[in-house]
N, C-alpha and C. Protein backbone atom coordinates (compact mmCIF):
# COMPACT_ATOMS: atom_id res chain seq x y z
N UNK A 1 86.46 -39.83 77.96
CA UNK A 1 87.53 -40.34 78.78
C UNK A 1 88.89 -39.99 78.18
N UNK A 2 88.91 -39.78 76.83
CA UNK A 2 90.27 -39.61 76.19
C UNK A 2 90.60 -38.24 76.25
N UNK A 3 89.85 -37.55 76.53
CA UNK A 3 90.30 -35.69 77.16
C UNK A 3 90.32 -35.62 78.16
N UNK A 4 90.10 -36.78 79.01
CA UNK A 4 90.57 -36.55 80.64
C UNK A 4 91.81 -37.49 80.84
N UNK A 5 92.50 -38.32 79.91
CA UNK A 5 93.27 -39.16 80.07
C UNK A 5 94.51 -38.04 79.25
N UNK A 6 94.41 -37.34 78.44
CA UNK A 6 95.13 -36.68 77.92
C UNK A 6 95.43 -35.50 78.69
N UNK A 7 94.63 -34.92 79.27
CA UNK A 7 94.88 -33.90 80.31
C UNK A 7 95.47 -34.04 81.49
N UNK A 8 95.45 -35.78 82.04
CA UNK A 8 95.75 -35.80 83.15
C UNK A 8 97.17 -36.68 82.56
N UNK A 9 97.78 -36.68 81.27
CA UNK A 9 98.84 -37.07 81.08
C UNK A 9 99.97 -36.18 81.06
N UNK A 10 99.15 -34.80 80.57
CA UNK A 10 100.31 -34.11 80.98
C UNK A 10 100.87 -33.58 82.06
N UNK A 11 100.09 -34.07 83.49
CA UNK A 11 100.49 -33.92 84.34
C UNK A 11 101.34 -34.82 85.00
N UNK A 12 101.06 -36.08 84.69
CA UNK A 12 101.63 -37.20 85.71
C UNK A 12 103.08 -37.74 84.68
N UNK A 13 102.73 -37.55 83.26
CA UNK A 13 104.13 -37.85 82.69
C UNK A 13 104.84 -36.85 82.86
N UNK A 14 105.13 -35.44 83.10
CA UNK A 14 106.38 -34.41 83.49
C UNK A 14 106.70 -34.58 84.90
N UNK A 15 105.31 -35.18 85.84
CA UNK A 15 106.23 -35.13 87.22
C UNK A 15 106.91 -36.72 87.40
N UNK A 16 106.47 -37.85 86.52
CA UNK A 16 107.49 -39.04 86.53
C UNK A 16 108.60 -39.11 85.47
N UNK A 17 108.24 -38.27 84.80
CA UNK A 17 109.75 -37.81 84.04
C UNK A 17 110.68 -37.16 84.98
N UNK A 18 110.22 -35.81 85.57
CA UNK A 18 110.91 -34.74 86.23
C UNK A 18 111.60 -36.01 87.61
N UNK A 19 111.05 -36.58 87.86
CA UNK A 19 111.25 -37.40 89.30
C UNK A 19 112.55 -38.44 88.55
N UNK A 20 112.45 -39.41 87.79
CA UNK A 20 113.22 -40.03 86.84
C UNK A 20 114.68 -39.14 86.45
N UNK A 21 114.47 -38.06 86.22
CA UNK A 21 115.63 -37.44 85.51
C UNK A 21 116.62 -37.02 87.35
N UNK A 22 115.34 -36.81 88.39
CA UNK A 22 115.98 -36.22 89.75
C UNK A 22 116.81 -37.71 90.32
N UNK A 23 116.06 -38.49 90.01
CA UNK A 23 116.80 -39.81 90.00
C UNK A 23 118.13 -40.20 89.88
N UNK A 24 117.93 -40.21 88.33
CA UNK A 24 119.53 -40.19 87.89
C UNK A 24 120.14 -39.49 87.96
N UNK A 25 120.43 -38.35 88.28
CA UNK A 25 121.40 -37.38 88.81
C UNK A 25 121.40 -37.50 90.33
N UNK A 26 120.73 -38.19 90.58
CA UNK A 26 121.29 -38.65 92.39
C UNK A 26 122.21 -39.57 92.12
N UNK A 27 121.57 -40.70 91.35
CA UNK A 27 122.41 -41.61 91.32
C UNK A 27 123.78 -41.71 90.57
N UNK A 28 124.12 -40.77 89.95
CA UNK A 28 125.40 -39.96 88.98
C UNK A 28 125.11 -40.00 87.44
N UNK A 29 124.19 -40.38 86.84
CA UNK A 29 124.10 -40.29 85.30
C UNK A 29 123.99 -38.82 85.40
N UNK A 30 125.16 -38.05 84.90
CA UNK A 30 124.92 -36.86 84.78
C UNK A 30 125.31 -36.48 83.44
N UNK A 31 125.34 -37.07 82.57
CA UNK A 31 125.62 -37.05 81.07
C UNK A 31 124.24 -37.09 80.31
N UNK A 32 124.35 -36.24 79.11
CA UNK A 32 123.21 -36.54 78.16
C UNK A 32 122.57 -37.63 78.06
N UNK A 33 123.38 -38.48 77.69
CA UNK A 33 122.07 -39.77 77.59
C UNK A 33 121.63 -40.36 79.07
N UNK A 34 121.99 -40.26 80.06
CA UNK A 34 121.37 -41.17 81.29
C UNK A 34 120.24 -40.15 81.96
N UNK A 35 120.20 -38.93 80.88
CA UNK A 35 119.63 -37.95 81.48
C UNK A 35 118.30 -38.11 80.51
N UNK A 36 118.36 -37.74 79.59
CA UNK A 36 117.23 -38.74 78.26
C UNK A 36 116.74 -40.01 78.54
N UNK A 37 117.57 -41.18 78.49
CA UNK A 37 117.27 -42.12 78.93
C UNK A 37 115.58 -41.75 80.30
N UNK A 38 115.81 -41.41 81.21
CA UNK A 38 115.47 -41.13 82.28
C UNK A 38 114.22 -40.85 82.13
N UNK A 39 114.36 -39.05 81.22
CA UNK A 39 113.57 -38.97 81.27
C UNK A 39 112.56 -39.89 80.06
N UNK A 40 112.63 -40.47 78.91
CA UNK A 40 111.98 -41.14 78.32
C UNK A 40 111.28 -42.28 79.03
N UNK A 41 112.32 -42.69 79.80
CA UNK A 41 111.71 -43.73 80.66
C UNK A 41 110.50 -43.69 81.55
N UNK A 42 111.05 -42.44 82.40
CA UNK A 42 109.73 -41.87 83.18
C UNK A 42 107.84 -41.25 82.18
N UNK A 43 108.63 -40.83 80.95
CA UNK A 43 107.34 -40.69 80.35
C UNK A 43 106.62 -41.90 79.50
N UNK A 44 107.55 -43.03 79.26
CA UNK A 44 106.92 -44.08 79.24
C UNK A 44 106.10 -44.77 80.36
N UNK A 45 106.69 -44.85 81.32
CA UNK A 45 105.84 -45.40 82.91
C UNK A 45 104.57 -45.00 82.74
N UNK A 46 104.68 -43.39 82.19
CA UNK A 46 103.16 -42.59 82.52
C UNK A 46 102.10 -43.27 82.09
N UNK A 47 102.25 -43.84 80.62
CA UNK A 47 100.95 -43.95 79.75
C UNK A 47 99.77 -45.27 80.79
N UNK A 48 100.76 -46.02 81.83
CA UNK A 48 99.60 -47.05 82.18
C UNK A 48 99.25 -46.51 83.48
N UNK A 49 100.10 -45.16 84.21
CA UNK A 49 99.71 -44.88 85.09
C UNK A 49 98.61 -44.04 85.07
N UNK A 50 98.77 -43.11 83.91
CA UNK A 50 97.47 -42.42 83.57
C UNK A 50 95.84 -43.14 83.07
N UNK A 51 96.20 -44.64 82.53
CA UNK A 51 95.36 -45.21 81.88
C UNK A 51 94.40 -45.39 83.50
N UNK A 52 95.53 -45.67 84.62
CA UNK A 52 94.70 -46.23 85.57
C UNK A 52 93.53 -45.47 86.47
N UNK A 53 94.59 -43.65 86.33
CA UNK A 53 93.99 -42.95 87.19
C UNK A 53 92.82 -42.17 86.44
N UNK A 54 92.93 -42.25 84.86
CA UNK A 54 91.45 -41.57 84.13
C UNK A 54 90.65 -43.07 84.37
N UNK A 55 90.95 -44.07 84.64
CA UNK A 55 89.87 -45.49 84.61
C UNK A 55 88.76 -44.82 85.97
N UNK A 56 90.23 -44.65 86.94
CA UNK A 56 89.26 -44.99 88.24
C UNK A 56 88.56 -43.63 88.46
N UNK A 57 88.69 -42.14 87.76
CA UNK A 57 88.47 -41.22 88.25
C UNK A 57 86.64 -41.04 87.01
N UNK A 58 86.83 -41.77 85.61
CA UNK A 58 85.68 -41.89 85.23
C UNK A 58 84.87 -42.64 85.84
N UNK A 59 84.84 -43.69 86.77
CA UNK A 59 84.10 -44.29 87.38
C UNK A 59 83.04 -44.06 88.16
N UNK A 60 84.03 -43.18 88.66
CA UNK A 60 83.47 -42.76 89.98
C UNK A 60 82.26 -41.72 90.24
């Protein structure tokens, strides 16, 4: 499960990073840090979103 949770992290943390960073530059953080910020943020989100989708996809 931990090579399918790792594989499928690097997918879902760059596109909720990438989405996070498209974010804040909508919303005007267009400076270094609101742009970091962002994206750190978004690759933090990932780790329980991935936890959920290797849960339900070993299940199955």
């Amino acid at each position: 499960m931990w090579r399918l949770a790792g594989i499928l992290h690097l997918f879902i943390g760059s596109t909720l990073a990438g989405s996070a960073i498209i974010a804040a530059l909508v919303m005007g953080y267009d400076d270094t840090n609101g742009i970091l910020i962002a994206a750190a943020l978004g690759f933090v989100i990932s780790f329980p979103v991935t936890w959920l989708v290797a849960r339900q996809l070993w299940q199955e």
